[in-house]
C-alpha atoms as a PDB file:
ATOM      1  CA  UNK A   1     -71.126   6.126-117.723  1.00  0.00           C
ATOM      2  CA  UNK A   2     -73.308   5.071-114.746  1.00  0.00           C
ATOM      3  CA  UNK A   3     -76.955   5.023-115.105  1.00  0.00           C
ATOM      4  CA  UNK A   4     -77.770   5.223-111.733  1.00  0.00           C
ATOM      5  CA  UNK A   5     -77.107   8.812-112.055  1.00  0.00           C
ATOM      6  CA  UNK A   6     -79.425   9.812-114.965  1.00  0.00           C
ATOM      7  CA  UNK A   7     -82.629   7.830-113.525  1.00  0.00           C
ATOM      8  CA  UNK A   8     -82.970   9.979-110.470  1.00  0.00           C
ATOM      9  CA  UNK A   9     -85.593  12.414-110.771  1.00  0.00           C
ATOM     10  CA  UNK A  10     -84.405  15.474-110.879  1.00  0.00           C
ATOM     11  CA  UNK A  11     -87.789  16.845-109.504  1.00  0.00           C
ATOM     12  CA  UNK A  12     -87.823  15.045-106.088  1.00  0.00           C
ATOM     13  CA  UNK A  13     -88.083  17.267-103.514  1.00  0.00           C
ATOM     14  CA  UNK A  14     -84.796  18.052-101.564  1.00  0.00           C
ATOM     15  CA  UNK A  15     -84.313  18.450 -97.973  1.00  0.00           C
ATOM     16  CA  UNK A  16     -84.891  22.277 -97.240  1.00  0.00           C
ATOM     17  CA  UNK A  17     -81.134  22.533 -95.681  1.00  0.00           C
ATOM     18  CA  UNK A  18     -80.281  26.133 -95.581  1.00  0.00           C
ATOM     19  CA  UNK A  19     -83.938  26.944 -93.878  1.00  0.00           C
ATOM     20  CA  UNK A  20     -83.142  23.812 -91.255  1.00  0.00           C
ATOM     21  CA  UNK A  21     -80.018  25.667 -90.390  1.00  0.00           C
ATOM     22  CA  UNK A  22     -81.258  28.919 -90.467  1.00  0.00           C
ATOM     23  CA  UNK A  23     -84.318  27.952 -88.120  1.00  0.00           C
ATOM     24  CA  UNK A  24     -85.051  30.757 -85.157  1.00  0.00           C
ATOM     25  CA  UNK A  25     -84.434  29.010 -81.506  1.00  0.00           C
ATOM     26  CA  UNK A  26     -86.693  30.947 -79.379  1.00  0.00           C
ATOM     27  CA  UNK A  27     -89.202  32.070 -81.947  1.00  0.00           C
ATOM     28  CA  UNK A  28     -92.779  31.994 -80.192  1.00  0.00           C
ATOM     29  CA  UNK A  29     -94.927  31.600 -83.297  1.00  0.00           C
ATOM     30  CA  UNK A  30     -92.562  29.192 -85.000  1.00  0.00           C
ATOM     31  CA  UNK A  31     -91.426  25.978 -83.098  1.00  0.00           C
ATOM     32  CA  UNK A  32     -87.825  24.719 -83.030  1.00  0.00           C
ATOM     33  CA  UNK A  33     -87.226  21.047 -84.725  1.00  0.00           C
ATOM     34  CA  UNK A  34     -84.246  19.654 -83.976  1.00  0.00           C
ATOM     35  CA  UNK A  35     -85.182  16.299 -85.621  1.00  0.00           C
ATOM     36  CA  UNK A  36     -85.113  17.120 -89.309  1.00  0.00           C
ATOM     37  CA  UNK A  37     -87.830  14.917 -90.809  1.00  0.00           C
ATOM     38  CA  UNK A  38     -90.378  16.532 -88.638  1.00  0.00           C
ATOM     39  CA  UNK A  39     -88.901  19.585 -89.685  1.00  0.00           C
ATOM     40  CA  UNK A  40     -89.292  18.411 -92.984  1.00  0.00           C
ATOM     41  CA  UNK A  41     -92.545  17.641 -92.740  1.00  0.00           C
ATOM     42  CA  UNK A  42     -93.200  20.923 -90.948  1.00  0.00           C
ATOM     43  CA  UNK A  43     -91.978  22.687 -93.808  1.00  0.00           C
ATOM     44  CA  UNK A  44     -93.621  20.824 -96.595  1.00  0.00           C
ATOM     45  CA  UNK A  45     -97.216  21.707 -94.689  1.00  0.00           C
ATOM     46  CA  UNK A  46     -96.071  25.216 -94.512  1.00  0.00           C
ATOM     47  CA  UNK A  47     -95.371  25.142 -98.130  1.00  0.00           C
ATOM     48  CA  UNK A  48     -98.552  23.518 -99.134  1.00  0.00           C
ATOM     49  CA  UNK A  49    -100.290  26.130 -97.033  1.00  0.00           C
ATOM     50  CA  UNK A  50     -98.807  29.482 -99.126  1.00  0.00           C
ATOM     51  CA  UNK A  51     -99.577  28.013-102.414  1.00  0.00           C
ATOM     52  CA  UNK A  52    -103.068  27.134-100.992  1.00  0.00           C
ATOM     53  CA  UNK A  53    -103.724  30.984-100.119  1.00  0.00           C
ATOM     54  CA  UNK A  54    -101.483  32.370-103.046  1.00  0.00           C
ATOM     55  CA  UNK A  55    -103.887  29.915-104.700  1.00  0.00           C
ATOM     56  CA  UNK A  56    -107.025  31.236-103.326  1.00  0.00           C
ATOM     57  CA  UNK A  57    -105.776  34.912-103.731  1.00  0.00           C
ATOM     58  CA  UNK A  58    -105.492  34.262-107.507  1.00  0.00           C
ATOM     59  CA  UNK A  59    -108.957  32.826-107.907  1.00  0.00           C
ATOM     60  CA  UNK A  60    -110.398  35.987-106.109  1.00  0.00           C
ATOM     61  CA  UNK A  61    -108.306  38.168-108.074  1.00  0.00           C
ATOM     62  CA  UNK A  62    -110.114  36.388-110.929  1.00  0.00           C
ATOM     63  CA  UNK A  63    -113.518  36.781-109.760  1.00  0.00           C
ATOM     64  CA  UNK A  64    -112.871  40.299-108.898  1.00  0.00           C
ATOM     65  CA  UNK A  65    -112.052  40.832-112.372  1.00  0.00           C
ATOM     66  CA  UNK A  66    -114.887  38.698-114.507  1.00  0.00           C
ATOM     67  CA  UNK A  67    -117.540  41.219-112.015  1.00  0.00           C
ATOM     68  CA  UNK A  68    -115.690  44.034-113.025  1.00  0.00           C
ATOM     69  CA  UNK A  69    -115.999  43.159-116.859  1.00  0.00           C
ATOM     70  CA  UNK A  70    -119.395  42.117-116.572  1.00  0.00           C
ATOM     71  CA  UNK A  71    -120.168  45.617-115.195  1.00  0.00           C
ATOM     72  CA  UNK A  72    -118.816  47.448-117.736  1.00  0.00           C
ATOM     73  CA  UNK A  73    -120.617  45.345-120.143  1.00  0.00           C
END
């Protein structure tokens, strides 16, 4: 059996093929990479940023709910 197969991490993040190939060409509001670390990188940030507002979201949906208890209280 080869080890080099069981140390990789099977929780590195892999290249976002499918959505590379899949990207629109003459989208206005999203840009064309043809170079795919920088489309890489684009899509990490893009990433980051919808589990920074899905993030948010929850927090205000758990604000929302602690004034609502405290008003019933």
């Amino acid at each position: 059996m080869n080890d080099r197969f069981h140390t990789e991490d099977s929780r590195a993040p892999r290249f976002p093929l499918w959505a590379y190939l899949n990207q629109p060409l003459f989208h206005p509001a999203q840009p064309f990479f043809a170079r795919p670390r920088r489309f890489w990188r684009y899509h990490n940030i893009q990433q980051l940023e919808h589990c920074w507002l899905r993030s948010e979201l929850h927090l205000l949906e758990h604000c929302w709910r602690q004034d609502l208890n405290a008003e019933e209280q």
